[in-house]
Protein backbone atom coordinates (compact mmCIF):
# COMPACT_ATOMS: atom_id res chain seq x y z
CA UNK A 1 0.00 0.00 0.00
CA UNK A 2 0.77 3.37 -0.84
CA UNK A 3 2.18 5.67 2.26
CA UNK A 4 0.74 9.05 1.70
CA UNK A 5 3.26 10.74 4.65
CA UNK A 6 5.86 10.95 2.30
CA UNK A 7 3.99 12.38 -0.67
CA UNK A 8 2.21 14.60 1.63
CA UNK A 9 5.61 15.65 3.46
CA UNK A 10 7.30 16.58 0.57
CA UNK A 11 4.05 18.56 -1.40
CA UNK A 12 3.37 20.33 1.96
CA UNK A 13 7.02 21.95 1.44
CA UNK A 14 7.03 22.78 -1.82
CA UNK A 15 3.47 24.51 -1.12
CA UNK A 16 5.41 26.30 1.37
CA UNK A 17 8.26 27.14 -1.26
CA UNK A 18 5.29 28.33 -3.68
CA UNK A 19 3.95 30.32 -0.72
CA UNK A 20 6.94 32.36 0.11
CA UNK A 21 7.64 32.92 -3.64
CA UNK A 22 4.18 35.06 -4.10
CA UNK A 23 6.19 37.97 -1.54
CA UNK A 24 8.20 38.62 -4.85
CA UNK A 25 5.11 39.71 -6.80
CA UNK A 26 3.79 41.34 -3.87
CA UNK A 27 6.91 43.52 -3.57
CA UNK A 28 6.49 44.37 -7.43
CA UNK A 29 3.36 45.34 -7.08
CA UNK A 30 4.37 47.77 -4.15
CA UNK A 31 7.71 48.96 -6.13
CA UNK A 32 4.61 49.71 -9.13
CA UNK A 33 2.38 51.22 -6.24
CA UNK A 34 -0.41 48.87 -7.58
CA UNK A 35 -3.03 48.05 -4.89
CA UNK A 36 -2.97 44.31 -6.10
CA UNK A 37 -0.16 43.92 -3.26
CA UNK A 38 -2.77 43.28 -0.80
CA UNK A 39 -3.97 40.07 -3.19
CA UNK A 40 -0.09 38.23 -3.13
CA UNK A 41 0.48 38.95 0.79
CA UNK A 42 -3.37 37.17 1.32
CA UNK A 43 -2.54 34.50 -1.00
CA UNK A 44 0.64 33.74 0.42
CA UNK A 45 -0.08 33.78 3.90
CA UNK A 46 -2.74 31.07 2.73
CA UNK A 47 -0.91 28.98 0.59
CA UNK A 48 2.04 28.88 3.45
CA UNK A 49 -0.20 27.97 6.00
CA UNK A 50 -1.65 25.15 4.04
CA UNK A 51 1.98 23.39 3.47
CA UNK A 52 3.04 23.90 7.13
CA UNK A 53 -0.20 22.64 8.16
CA UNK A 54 0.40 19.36 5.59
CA UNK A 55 4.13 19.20 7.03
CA UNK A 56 2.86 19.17 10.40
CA UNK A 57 0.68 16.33 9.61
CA UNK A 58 3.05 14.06 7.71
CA UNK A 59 6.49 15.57 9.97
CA UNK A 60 6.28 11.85 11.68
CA UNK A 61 7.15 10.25 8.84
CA UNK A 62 10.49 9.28 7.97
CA UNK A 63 12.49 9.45 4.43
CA UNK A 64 14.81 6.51 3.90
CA UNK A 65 18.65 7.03 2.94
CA UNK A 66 17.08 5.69 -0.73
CA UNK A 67 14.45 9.01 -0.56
CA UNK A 68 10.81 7.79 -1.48
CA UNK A 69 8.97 4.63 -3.14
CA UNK A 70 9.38 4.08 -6.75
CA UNK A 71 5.32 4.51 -6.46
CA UNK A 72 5.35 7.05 -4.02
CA UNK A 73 7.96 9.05 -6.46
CA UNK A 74 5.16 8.92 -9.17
CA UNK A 75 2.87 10.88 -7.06
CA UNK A 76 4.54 13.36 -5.82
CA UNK A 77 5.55 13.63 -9.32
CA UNK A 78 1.67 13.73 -11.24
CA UNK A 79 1.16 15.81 -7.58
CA UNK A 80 3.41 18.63 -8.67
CA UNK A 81 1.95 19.52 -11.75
CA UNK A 82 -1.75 18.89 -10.97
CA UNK A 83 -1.87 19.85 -7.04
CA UNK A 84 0.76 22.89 -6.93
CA UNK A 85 -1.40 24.59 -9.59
CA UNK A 86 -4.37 24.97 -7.44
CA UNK A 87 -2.84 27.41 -5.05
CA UNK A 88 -0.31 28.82 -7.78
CA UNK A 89 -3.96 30.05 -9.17
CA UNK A 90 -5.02 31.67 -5.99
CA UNK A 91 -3.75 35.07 -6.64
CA UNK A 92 -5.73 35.28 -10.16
CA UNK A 93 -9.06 34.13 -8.45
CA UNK A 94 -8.34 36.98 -5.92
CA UNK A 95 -7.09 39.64 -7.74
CA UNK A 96 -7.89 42.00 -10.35
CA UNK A 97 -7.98 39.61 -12.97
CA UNK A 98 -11.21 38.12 -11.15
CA UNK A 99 -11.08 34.62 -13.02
CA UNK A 100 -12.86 32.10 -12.32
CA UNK A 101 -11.19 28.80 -11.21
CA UNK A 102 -10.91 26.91 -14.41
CA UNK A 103 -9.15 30.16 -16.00
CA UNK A 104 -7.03 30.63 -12.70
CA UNK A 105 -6.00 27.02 -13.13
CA UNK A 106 -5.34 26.57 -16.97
CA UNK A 107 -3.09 29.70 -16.75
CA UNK A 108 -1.36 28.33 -13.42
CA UNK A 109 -0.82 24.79 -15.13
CA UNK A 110 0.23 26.32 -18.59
CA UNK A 111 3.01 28.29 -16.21
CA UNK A 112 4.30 25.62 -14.52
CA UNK A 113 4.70 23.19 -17.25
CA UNK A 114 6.21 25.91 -19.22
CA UNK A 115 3.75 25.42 -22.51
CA UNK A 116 2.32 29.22 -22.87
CA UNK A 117 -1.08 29.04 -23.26
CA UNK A 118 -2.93 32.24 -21.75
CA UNK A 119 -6.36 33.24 -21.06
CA UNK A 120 -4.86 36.51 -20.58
CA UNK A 121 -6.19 39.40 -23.27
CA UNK A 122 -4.67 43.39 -23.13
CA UNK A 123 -1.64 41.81 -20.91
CA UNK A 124 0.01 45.01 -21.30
CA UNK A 125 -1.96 46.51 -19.04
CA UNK A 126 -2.41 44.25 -16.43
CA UNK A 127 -0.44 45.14 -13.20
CA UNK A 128 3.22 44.45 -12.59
CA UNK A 129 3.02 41.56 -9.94
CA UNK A 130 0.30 39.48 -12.10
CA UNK A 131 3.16 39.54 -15.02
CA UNK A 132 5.96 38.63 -12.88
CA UNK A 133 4.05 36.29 -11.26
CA UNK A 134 3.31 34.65 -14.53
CA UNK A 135 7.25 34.91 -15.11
CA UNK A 136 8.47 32.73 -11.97
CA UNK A 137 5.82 29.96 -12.69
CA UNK A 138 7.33 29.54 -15.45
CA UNK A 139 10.46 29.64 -14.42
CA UNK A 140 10.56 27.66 -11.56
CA UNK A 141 8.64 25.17 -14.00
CA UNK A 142 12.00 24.84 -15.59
CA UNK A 143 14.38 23.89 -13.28
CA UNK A 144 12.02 21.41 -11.83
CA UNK A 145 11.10 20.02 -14.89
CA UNK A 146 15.12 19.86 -15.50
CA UNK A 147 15.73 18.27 -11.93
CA UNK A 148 13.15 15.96 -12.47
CA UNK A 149 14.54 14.65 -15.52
CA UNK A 150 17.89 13.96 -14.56
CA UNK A 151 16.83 11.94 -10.96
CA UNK A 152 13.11 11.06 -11.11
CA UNK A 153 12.80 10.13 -15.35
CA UNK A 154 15.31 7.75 -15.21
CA UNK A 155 14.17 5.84 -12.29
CA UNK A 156 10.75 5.82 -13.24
CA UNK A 157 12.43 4.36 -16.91
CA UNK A 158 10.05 6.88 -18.97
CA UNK A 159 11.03 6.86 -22.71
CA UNK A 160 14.44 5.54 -22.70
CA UNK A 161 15.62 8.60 -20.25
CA UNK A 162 17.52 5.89 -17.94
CA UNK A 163 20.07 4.94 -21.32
CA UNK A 164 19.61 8.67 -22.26
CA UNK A 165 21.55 9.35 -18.52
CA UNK A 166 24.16 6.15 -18.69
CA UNK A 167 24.77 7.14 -22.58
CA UNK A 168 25.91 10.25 -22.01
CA UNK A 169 26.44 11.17 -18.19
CA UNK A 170 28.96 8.24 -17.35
CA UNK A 171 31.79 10.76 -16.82
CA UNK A 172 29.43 12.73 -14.76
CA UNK A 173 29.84 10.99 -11.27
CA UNK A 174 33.38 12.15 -10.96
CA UNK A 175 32.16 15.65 -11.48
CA UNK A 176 28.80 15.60 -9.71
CA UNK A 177 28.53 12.27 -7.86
CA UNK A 178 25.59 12.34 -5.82
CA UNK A 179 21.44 13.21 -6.72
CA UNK A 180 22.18 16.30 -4.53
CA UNK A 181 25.05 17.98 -6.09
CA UNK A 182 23.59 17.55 -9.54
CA UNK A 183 20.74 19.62 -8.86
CA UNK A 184 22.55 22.12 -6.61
CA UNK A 185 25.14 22.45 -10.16
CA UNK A 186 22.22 22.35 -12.43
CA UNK A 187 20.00 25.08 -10.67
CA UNK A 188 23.88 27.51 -10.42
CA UNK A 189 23.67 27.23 -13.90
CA UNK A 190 20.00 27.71 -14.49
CA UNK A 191 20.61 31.03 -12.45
CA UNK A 192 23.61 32.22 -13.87
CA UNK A 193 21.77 31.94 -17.72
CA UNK A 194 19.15 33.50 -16.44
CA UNK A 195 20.88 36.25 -15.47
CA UNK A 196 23.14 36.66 -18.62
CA UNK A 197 19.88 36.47 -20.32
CA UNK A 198 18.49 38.95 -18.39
CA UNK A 199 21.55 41.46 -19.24
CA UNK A 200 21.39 40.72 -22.77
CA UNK A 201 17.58 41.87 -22.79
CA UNK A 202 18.55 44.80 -21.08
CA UNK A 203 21.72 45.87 -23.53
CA UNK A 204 19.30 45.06 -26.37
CA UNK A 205 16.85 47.79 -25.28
CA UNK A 206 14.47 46.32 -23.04
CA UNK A 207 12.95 48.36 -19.82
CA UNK A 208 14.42 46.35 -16.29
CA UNK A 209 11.11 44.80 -15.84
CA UNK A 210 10.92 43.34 -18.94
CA UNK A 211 14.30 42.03 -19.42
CA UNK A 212 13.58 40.47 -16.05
CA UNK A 213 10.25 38.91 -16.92
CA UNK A 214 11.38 37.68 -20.50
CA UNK A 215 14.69 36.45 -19.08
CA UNK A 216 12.69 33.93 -16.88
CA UNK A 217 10.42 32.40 -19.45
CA UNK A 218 12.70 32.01 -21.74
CA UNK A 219 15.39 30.02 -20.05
CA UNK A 220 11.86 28.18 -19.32
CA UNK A 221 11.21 27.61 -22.97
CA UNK A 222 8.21 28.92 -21.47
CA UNK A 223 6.66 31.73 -23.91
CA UNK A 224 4.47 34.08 -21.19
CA UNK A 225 5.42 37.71 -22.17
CA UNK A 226 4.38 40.99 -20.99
CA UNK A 227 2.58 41.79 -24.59
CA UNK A 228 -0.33 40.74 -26.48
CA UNK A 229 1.97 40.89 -29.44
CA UNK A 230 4.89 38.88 -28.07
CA UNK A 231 7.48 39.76 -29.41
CA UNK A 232 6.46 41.73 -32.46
CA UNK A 233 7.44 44.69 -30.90
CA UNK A 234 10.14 44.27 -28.84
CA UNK A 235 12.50 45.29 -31.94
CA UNK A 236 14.62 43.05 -33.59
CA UNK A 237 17.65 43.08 -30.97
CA UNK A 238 15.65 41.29 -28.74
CA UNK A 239 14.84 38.78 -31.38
CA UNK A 240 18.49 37.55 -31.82
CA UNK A 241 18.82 37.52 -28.27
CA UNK A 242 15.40 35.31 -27.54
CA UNK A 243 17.10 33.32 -30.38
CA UNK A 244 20.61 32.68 -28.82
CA UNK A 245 19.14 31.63 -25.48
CA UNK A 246 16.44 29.76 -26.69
CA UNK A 247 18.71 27.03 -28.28
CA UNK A 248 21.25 27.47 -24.92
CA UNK A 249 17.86 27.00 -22.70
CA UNK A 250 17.45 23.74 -25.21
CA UNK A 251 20.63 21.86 -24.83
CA UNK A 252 20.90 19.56 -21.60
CA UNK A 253 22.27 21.91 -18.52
CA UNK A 254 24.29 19.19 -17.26
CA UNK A 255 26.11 18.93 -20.27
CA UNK A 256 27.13 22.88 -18.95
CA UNK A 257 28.91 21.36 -15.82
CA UNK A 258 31.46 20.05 -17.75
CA UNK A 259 32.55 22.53 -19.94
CA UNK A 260 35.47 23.11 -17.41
CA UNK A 261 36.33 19.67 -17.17
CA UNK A 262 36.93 18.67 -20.48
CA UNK A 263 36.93 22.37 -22.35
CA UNK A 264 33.53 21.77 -24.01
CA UNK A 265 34.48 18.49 -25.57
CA UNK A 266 31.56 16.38 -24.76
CA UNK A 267 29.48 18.96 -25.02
CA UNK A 268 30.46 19.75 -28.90
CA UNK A 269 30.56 15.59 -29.21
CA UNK A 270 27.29 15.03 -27.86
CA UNK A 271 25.00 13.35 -30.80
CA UNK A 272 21.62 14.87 -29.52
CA UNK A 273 23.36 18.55 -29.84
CA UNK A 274 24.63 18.03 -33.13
CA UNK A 275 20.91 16.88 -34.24
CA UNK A 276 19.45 19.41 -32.56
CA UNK A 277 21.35 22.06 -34.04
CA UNK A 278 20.83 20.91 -37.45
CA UNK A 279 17.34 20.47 -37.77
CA UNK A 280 17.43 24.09 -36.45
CA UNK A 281 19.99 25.23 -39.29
CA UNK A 282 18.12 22.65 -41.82
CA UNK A 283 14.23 24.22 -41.12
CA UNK A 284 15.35 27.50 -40.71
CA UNK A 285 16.98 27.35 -44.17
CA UNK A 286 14.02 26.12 -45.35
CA UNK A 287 11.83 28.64 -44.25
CA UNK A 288 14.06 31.52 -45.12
CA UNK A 289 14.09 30.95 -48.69
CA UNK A 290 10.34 30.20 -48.58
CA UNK A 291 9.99 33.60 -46.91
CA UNK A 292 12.52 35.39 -50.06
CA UNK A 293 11.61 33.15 -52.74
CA UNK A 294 7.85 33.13 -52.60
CA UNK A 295 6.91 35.90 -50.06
CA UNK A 296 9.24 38.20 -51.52
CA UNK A 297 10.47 39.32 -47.65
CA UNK A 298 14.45 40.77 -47.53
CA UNK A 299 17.10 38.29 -45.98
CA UNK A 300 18.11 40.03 -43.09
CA UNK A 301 14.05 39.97 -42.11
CA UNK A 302 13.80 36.65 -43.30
CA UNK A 303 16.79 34.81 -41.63
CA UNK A 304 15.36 36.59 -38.37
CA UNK A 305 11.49 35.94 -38.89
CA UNK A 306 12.55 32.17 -39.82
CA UNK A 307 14.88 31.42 -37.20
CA UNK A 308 13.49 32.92 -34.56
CA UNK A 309 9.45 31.67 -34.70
CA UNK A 310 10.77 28.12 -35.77
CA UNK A 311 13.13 27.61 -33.03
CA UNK A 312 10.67 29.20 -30.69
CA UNK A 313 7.78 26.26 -31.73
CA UNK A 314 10.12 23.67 -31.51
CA UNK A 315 11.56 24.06 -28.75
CA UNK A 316 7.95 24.88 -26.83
CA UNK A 317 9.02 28.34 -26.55
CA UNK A 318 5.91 29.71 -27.96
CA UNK A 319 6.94 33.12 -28.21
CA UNK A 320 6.00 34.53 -31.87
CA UNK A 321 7.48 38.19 -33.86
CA UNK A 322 5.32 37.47 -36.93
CA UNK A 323 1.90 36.15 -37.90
CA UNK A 324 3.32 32.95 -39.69
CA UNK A 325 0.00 31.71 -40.18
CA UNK A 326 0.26 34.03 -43.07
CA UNK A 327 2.95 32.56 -44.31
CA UNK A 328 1.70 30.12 -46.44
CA UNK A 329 1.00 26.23 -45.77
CA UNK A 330 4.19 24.75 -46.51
CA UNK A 331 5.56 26.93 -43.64
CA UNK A 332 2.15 26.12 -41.28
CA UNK A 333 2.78 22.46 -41.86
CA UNK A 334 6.40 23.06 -40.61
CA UNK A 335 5.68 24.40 -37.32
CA UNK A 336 2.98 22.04 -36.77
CA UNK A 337 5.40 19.11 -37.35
CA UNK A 338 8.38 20.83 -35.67
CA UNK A 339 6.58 21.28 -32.26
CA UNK A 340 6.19 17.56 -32.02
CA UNK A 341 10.33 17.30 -32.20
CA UNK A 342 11.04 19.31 -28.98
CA UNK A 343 14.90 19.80 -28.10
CA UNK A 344 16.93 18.28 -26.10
CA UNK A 345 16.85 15.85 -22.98
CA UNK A 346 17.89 17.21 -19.92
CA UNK A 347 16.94 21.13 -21.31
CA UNK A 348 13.53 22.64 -20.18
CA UNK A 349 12.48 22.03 -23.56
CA UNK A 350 9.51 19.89 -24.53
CA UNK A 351 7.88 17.22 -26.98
CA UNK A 352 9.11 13.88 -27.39
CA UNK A 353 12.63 15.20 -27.80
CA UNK A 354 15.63 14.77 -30.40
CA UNK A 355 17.55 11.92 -28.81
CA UNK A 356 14.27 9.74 -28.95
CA UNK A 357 14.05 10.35 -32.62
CA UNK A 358 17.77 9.45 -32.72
CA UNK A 359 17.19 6.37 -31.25
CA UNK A 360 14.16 5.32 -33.25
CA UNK A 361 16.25 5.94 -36.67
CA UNK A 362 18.66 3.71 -35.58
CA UNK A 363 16.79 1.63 -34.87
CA UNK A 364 15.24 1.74 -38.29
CA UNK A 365 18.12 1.67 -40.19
CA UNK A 366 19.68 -1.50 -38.17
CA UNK A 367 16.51 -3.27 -39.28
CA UNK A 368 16.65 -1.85 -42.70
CA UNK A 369 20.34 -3.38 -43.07
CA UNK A 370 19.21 -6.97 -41.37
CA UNK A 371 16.78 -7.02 -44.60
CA UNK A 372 19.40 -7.32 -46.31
CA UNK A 373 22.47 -9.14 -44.64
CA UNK A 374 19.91 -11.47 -42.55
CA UNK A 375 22.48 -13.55 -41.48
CA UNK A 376 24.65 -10.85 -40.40
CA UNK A 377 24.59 -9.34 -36.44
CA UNK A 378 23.65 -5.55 -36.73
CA UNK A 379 22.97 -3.97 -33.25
CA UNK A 380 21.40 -0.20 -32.76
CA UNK A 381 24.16 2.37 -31.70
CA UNK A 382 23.99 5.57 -30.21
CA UNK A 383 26.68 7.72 -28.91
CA UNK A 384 28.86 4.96 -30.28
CA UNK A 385 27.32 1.90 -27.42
CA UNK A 386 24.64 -0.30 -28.45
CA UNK A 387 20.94 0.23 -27.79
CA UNK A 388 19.51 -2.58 -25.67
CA UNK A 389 16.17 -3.86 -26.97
CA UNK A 390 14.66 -2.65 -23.66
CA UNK A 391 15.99 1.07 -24.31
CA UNK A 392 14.48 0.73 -28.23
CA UNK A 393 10.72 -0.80 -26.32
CA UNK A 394 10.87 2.20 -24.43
CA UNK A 395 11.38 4.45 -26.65
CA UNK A 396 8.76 3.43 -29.30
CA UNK A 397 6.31 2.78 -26.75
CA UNK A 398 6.84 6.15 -25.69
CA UNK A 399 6.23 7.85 -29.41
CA UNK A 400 3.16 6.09 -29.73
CA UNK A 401 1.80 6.87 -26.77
CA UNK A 402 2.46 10.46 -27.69
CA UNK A 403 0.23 10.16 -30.78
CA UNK A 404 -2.49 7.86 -28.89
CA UNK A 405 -2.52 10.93 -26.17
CA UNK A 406 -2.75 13.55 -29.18
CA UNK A 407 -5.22 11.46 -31.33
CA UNK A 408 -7.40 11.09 -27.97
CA UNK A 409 -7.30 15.05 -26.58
CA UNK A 410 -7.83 16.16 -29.89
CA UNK A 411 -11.02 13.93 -30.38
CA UNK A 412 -12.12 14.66 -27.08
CA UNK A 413 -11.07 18.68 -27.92
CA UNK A 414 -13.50 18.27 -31.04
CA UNK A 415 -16.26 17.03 -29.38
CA UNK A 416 -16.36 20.00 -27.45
CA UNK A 417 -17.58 21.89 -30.71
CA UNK A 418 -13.86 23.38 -32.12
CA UNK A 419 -13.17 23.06 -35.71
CA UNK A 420 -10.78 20.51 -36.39
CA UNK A 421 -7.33 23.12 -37.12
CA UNK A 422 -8.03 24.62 -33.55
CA UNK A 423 -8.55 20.74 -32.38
CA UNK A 424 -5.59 19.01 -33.74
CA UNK A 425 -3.35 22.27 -32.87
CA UNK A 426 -4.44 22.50 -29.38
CA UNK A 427 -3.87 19.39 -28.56
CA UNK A 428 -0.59 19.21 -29.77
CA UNK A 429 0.66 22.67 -28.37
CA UNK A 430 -1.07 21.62 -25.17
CA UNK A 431 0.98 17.86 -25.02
CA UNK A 432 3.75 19.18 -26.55
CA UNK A 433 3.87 22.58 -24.39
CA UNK A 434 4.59 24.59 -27.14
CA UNK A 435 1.77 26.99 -25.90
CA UNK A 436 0.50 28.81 -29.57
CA UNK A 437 -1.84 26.64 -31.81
CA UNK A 438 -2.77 27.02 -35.44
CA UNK A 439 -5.60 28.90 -37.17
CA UNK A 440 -7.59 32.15 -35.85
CA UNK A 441 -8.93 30.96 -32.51
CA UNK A 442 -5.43 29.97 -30.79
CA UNK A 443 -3.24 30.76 -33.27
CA UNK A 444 0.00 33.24 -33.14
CA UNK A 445 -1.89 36.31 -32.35
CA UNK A 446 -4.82 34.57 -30.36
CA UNK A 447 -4.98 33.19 -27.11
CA UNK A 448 -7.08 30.74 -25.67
CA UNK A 449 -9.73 32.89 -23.43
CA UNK A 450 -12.82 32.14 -25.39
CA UNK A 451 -12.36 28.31 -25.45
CA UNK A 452 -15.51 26.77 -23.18
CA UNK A 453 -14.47 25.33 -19.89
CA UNK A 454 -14.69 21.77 -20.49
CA UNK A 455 -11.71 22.56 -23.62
CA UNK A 456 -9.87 24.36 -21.06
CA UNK A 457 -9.62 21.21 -18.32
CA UNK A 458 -9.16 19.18 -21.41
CA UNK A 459 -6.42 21.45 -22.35
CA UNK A 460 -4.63 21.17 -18.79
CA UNK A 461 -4.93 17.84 -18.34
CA UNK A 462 -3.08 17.41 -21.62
CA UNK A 463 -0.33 20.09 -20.96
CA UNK A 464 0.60 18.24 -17.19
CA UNK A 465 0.44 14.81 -18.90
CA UNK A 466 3.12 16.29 -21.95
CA UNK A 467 5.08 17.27 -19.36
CA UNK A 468 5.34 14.46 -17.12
CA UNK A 469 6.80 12.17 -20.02
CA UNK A 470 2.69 10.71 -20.31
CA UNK A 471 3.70 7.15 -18.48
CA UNK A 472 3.80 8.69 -15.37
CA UNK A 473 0.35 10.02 -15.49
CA UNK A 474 -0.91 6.94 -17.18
CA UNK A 475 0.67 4.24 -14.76
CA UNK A 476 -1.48 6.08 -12.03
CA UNK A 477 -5.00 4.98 -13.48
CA UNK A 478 -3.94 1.55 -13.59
CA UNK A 479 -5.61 -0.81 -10.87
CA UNK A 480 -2.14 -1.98 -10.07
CA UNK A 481 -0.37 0.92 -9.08
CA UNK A 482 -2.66 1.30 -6.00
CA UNK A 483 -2.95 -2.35 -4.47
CA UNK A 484 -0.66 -3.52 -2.32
């Protein structure tokens, strides 16, 4: 049987962590003279008296040297991005926005699992705290989701991630060799790209507030802005610099640790990098000439325009500087079909990710080869070791899950009443936290505010499920996983 202590322990603190972080948008709001102060320091005081009272409760139990239950793990796990969003909402149910609890919670979920999606309309003008608040959802949505990929993923076997870690993270225990250290070295360097971001923003021509806000979600890959229009108008500094950390926010931070150690070599060796970047070098190419060839743009504008919105959808960004659903539907088909690649493992990117693809090609073309030297033994490799049959279950099993978990939240979407563009796009932004769909409704310069409310839970549920790797969320509804 399940022992709730532990989960409950260890959700009543980070209630208490979410708590105390609401004082930051309460001091914005007071910095901004904005009477919404009043609305953080009551939903704090709440939220922080719920996880001490939980802790209180649970503060008999004891954690083992080996931390939680491999079932207990899932929990707090599902817990985290299902749970925690319920008093992350709190302050938009009291506060100016006034929404009601379904909007509170889609925006709170779509914050902490990065993806993007907003209810929110005129943005601009709401006050200071709501916007920062938005910001460090987001961003604390990335380092966990970064954390939880390099120690919970891999235990729990999702997708392949535990020969994703032993592939490329052998050298790692004589750098980082304990659970503990590896998250105390990822989150130093989650900060410290934060901050250059931050700078950058600013040097590019962005107010303080705004380089602040933007720095956050985009080391998230998160996509919440301070402008209806993204980044249309930010000017086209800010682009390139949304562009360079983008990618840096979509390569695995550990791989950042040991840069020192071995002057960048396994970094630059490292086969889901090297993919990465050159899917983003081979689609933005593509998209470029489609923009100068057959919508006549210049190249400078083109390069930018390309690069920038394509890396942004794949990587679940979701930021946007141009309307590309104007584009044409070459380049519509692209970004649909991009944001279901994701970047890299270990990033706080999103989607199924680039290594999984990796895997699955070779894979392919080991099984190709057999066809024709039957007699001959042809193993998988990747990141020159061979891929155990277990690793290659995984990892297929995990893809078509993916597309059984789009194929279902896009029928259920439709159902609803959307048209079948808004369906098949939301569903996929929402599983694939990219955050903007396709066509007029949710599209690049629309938002999701006037889906009903039964679209909107369907919507959340999908986004937590995307970014808990789906088996984790699945495993739970199984008779199984609760019996003793």
């Amino acid at each position: 049987m399940i022992d709730s202590r532990p989960v409950g322990y260890v959700i009543g603190w980070l209630i208490i962590g979410l708590g105390s972080s609401m004082l930051i948008p309460m001091l914005v709001d007071i910095i901004f003279m904005n009477g919404q102060w009043t609305t953080f320091a009551i939903s704090s005081a709440f939220t922080i008296f719920i996880g001490l009272v939980l802790v209180l409760a649970t503060s008999s139990t004891k954690l083992t040297t080996q931390g939680t239950s491999l079932r207990e793990t899932i929990l707090i796990t599902v817990c985290l991005y299902t749970v925690i969003p319920l008093f992350a909402a709190i302050p938009f149910v009291l506060g100016e926005p006034n929404f009601r609890i379904i909007d509170a919670y889609f925006e709170s979920v779509s914050g902490l699992t990065t993806t993007g999606a907003t209810v929110f309309s005129d943005i601009e003008n709401l006050p200071e705290g709501y916007l920062m608040w938005r910001g460090i959802l987001q961003w604390i949505g990335g380092i966990l989701i970064i954390i939880i990929a390099m120690t919970v993923f891999p235990r729990l076997r999702i997708g392949g991630m535990q020969y994703f870690m032993k592939s490329n993270f052998e050298t790692i225990t004589t750098v980082i060799p304990q659970a503990i250290s590896t998250a105390r070295g990822i989150s130093i360097t989650y900060l410290a790209v934060s901050l250059l971001c931050f700078m950058s923003y600013n040097v590019a021509g962005l107010s303080i507030f705004d380089s602040l806000v933007h720095s956050m979600t985009t080391v998230a890959t998160g996509g919440f802005g301070n402008y209806d229009s993204s980044f249309q108008n930010l000017g086209y500094k800010a682009e390139y610099v949304a562009i360079v950390f983008m990618i840096l926010a979509s390569i695995p931070f550990i791989r950042y640790l040991t840069i020192f150690n071995d002057s960048g070599k396994s970094l630059i060796l490292d086969r889901q990098v090297q993919g990465f970047i050159g899917i983003i070098l081979f689609i933005g190419t593509a998209l470029t000439l489609w923009q100068i060839l057959v919508n006549g743009q210049g190249s400078e504008i083109a390069i930018r325009k390309a690069l920038f919105n394509s890396i942004s959808i794949m990587t679940g960004t979701g930021y946007v500087s141009a309307d590309y659903n104007a584009w044409g539907s070459f380049p519509v088909a692209i970004f649909f079909l991009i944001g279901l690649i994701g970047g890299c493992a270990g990033s706080t990117s999103c989607s199924v990710k680039v290594f999984r693809y990796q895997v699955l090609f070779a894979s392919l073309v080991a099984q190709i080869k057999k066809i024709y030297s039957p007699h001959a033994i042809i193993k998988p490799r990747y990141q020159g070791k061979n891929i155990p049959g277990e690793i290659m279950i995984s990892v297929i099993l995990f893809i078509v899950m993916f597309l059984f978990t789009l194929m279902v939240s896009a029928l259920l979407l439709a159902m609803t009443g959307l048209d079948f563009i808004t369906s098949i796009s939301g569903s996929a932004a929402a599983l694939a936290n990219i955050g903007p769909g396709l066509g007029d409704i949710i599209g690049p310069t629309g938002n999701y505010q006037s889906l009903g409310d039964v679209a909107k839970l369907i919507l959340a549920i999908t986004m937590a499920t995307g970014r808990l790797e789906l088996l984790a969320v699945y495993v739970i509804l199984t008779l199984k996983f609760w019996q003793s």
